[in-house]
N, C-alpha and C. Protein backbone atom coordinates (compact mmCIF):
# COMPACT_ATOMS: atom_id res chain seq x y z
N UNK A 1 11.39 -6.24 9.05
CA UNK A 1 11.10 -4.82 8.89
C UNK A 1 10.52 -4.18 10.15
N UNK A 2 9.87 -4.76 10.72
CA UNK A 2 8.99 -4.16 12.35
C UNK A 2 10.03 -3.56 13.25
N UNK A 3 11.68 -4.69 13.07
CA UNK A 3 12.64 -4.27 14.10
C UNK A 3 13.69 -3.67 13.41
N UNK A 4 12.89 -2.58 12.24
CA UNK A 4 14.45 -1.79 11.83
C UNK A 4 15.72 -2.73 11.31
N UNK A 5 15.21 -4.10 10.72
CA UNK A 5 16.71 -4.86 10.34
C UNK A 5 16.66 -4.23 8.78
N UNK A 6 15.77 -4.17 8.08
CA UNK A 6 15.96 -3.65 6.80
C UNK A 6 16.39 -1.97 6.50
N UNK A 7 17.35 -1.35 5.77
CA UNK A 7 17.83 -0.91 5.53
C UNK A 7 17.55 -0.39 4.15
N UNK A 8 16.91 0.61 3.95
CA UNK A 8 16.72 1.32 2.00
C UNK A 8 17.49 2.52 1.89
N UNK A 9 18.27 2.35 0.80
CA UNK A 9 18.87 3.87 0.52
C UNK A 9 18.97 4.18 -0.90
N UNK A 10 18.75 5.39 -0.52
CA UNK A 10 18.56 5.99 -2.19
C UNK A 10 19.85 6.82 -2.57
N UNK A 11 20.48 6.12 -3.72
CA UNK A 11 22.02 6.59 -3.81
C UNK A 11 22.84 6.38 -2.58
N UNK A 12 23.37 7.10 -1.94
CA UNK A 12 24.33 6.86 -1.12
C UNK A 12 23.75 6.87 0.25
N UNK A 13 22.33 7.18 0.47
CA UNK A 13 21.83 8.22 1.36
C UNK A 13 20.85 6.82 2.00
N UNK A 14 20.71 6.94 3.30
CA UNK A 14 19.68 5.83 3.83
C UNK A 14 18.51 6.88 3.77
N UNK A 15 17.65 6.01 3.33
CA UNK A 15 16.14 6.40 3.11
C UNK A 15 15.12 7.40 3.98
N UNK A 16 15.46 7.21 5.15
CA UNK A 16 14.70 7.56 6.52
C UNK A 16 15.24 8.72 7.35
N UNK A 17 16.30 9.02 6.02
CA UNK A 17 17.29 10.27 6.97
C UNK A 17 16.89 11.62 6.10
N UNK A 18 16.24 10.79 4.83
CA UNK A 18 16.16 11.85 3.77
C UNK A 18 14.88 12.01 2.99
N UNK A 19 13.88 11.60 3.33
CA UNK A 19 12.70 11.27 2.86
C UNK A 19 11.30 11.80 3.81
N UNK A 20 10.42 11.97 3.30
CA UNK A 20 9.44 12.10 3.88
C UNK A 20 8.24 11.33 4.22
N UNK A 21 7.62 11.50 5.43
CA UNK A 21 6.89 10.64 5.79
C UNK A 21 5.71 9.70 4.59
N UNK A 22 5.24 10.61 3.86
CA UNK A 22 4.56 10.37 2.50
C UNK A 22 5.73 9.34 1.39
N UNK A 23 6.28 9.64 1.56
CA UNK A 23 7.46 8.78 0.94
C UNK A 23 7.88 7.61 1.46
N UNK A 24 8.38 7.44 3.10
CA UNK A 24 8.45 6.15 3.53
C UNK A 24 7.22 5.68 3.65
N UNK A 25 6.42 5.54 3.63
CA UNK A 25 5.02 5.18 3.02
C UNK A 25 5.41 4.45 1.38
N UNK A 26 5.16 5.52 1.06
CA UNK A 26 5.13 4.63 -0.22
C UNK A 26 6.34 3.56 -0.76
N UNK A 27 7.97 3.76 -0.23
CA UNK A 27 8.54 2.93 0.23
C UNK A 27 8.00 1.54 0.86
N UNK A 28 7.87 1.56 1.82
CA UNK A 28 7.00 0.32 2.45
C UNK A 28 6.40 -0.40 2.28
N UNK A 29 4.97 0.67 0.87
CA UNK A 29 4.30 -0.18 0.10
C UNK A 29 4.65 -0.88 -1.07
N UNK A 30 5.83 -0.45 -1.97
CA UNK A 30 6.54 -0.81 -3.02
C UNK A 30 6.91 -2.26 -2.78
N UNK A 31 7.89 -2.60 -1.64
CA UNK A 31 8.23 -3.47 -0.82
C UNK A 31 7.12 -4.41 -0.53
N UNK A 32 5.67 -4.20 -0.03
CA UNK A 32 4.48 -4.94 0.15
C UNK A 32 4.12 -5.49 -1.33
N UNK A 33 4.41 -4.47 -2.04
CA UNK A 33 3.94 -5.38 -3.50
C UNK A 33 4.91 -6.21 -3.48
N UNK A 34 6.00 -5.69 -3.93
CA UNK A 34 7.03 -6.68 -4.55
C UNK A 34 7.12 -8.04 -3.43
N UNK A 35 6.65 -8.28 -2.65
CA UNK A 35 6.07 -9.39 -1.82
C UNK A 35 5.28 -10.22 -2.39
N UNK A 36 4.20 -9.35 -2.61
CA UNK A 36 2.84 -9.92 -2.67
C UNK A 36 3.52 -10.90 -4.31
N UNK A 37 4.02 -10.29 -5.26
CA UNK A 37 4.19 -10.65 -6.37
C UNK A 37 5.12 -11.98 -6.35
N UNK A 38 6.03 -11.55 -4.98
CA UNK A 38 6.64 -13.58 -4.91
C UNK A 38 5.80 -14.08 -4.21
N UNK A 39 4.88 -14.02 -3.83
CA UNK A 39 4.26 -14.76 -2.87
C UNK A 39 3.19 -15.37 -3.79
N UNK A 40 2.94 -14.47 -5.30
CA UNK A 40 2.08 -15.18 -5.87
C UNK A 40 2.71 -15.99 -6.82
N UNK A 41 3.76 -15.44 -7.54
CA UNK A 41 4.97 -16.39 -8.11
C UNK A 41 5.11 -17.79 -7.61
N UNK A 42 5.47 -18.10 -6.27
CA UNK A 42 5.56 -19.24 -6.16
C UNK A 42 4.83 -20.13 -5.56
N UNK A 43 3.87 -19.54 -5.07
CA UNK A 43 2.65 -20.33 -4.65
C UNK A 43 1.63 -20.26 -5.65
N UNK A 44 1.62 -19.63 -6.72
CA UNK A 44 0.24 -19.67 -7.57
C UNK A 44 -1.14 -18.86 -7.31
N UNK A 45 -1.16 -18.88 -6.00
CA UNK A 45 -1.88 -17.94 -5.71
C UNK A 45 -1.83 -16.13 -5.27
N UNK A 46 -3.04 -15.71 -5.70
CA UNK A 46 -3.03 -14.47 -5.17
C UNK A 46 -3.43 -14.16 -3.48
N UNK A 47 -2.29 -13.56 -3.00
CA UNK A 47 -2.80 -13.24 -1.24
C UNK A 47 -3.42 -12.35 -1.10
N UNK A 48 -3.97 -12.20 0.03
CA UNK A 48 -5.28 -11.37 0.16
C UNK A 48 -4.18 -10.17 0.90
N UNK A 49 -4.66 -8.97 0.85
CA UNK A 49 -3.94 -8.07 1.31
C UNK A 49 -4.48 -7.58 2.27
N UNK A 50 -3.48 -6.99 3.49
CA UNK A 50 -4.19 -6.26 4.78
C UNK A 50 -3.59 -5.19 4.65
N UNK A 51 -4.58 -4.32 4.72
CA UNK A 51 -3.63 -2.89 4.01
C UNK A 51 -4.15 -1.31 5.95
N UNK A 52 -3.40 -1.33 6.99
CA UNK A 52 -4.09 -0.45 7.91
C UNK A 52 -3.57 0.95 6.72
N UNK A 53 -4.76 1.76 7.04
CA UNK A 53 -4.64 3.22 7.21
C UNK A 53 -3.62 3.66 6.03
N UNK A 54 -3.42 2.91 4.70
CA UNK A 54 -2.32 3.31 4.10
C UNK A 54 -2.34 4.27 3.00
N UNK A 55 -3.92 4.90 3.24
CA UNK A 55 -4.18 6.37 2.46
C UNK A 55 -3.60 7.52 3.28
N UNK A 56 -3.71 7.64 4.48
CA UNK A 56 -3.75 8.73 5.79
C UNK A 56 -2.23 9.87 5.52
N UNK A 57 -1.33 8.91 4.72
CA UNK A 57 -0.57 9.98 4.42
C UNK A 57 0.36 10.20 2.70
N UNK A 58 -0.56 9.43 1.94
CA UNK A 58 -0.53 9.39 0.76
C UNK A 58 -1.15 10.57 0.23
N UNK A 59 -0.52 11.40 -0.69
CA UNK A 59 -1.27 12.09 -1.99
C UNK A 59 -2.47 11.51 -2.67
N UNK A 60 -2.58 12.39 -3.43
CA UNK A 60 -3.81 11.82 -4.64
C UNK A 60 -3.33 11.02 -5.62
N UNK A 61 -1.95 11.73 -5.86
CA UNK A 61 -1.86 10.26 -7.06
C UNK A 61 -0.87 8.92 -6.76
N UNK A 62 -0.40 9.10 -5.45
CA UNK A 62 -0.08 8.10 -4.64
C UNK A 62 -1.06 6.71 -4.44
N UNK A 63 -2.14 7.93 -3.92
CA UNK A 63 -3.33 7.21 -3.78
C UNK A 63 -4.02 6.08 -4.77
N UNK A 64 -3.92 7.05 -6.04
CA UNK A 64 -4.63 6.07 -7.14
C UNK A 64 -3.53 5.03 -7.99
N UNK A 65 -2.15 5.76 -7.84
CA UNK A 65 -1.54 4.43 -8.24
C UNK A 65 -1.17 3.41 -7.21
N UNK A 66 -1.88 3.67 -5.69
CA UNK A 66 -1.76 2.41 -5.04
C UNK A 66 -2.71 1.55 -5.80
N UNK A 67 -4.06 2.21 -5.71
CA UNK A 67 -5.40 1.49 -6.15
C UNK A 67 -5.44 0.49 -7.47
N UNK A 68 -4.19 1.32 -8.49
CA UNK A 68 -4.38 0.10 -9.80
C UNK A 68 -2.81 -0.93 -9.02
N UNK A 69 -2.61 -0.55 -8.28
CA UNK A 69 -0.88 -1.41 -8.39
C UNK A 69 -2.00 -3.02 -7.16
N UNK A 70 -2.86 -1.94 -6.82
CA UNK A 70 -4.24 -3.51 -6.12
C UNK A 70 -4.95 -4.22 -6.77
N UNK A 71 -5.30 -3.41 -7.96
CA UNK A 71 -6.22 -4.56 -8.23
C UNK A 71 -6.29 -5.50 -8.95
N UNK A 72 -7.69 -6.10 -9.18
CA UNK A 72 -7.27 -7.95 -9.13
C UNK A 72 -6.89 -8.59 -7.71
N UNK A 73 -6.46 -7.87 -6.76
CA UNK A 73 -6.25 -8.59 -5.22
C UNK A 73 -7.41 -8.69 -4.35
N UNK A 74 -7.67 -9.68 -3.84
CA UNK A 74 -8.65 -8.69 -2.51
C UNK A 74 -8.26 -8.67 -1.53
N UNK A 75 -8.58 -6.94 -0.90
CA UNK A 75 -7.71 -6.22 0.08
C UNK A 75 -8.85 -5.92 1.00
N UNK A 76 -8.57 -5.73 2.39
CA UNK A 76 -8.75 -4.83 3.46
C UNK A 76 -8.28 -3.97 3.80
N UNK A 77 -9.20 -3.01 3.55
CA UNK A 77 -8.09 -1.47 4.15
C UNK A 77 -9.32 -0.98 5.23
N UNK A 78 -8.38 -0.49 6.04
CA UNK A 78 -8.75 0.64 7.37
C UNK A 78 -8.54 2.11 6.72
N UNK A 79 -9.41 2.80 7.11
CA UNK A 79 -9.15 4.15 7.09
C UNK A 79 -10.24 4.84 7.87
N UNK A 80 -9.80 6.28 8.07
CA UNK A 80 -10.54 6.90 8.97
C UNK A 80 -11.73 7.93 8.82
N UNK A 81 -11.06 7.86 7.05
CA UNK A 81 -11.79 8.60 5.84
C UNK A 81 -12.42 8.02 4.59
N UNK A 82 -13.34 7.19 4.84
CA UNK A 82 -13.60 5.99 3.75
C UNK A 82 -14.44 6.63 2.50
N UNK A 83 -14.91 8.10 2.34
CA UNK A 83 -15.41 8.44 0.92
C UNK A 83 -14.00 8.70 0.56
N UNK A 84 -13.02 9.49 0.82
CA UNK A 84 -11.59 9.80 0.15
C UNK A 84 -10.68 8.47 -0.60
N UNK A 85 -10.94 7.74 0.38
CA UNK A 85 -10.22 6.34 -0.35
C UNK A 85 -11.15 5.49 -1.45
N UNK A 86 -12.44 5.77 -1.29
CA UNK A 86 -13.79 5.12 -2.57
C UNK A 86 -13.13 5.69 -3.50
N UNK A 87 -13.44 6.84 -3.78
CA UNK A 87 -12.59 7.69 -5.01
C UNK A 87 -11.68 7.01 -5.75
N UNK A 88 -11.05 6.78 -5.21
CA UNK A 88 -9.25 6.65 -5.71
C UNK A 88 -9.88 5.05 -6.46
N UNK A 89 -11.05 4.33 -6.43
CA UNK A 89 -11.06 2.93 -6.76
C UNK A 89 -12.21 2.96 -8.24
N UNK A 90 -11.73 2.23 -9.34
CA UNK A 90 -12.61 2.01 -10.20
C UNK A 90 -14.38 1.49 -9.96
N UNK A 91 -14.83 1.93 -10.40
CA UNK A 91 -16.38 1.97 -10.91
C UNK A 91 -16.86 0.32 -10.49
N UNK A 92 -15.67 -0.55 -10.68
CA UNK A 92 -16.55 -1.74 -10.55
C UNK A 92 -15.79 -2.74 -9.48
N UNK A 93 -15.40 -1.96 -8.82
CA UNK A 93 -14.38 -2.57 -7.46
C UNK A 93 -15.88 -2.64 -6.61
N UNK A 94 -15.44 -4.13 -5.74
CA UNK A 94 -16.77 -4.09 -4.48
C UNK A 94 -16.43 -3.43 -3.48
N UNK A 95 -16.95 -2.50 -3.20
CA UNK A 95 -16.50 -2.16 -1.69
C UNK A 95 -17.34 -2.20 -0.70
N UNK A 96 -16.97 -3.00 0.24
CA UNK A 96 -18.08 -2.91 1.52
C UNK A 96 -17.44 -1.93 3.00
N UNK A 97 -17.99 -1.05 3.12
CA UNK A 97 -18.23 0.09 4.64
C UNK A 97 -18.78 -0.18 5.86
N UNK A 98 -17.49 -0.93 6.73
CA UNK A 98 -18.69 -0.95 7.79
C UNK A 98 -17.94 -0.01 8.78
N UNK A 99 -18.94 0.45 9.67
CA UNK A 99 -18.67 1.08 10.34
C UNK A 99 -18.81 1.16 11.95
N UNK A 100 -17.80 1.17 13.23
CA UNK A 100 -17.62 0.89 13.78
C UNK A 100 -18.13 2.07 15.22
């Protein structure tokens, strides 16, 4: 995926010709799950997720159905806006802030 070999199209249409940036986003991440989910399939385990900056051009409810499609994982996320992304996470998620 880094070198453009993968290819998504929706109906007839490649993905990236017709979509918006907020969209290949969430594209990308769909794809990161459906990873994560063989990766726990056949190894048994759950992988830890590295997630850069992947609120920065997500919606709100983008946002929060990233947050349940996470949890149960434990993730690292970057962002540049870290009360906006707290939000989007249940009441009893740990989150630690550090700041750089």
């Amino acid at each position: 995926p880094h070198l453009d070999d993968l290819k998504v199209y929706i109906g007839d249409s490649e993905a990236s010709l017709i979509v918006s940036r907020g969209e290949t986003r969430t594209i990308l991440l769909a794809l990161k799950l459906i990873e994560t989910k063989i990766v726990e399939k056949f190894s048994g385990k759950k992988p830890i997720l590295l997630l850069d900056d992947v609120f920065g051009e997500l919606d709100g409810q983008r946002r929060k159905l990233l947050t349940k499609a996470i949890d149960g994982y434990q993730s690292f996320i970057t962002t540049t806006d870290a009360d906006v992304v707290i939000k989007h996470f249940d009441k009893s998620a740990k989150i630690i802030i550090s700041e750089s």
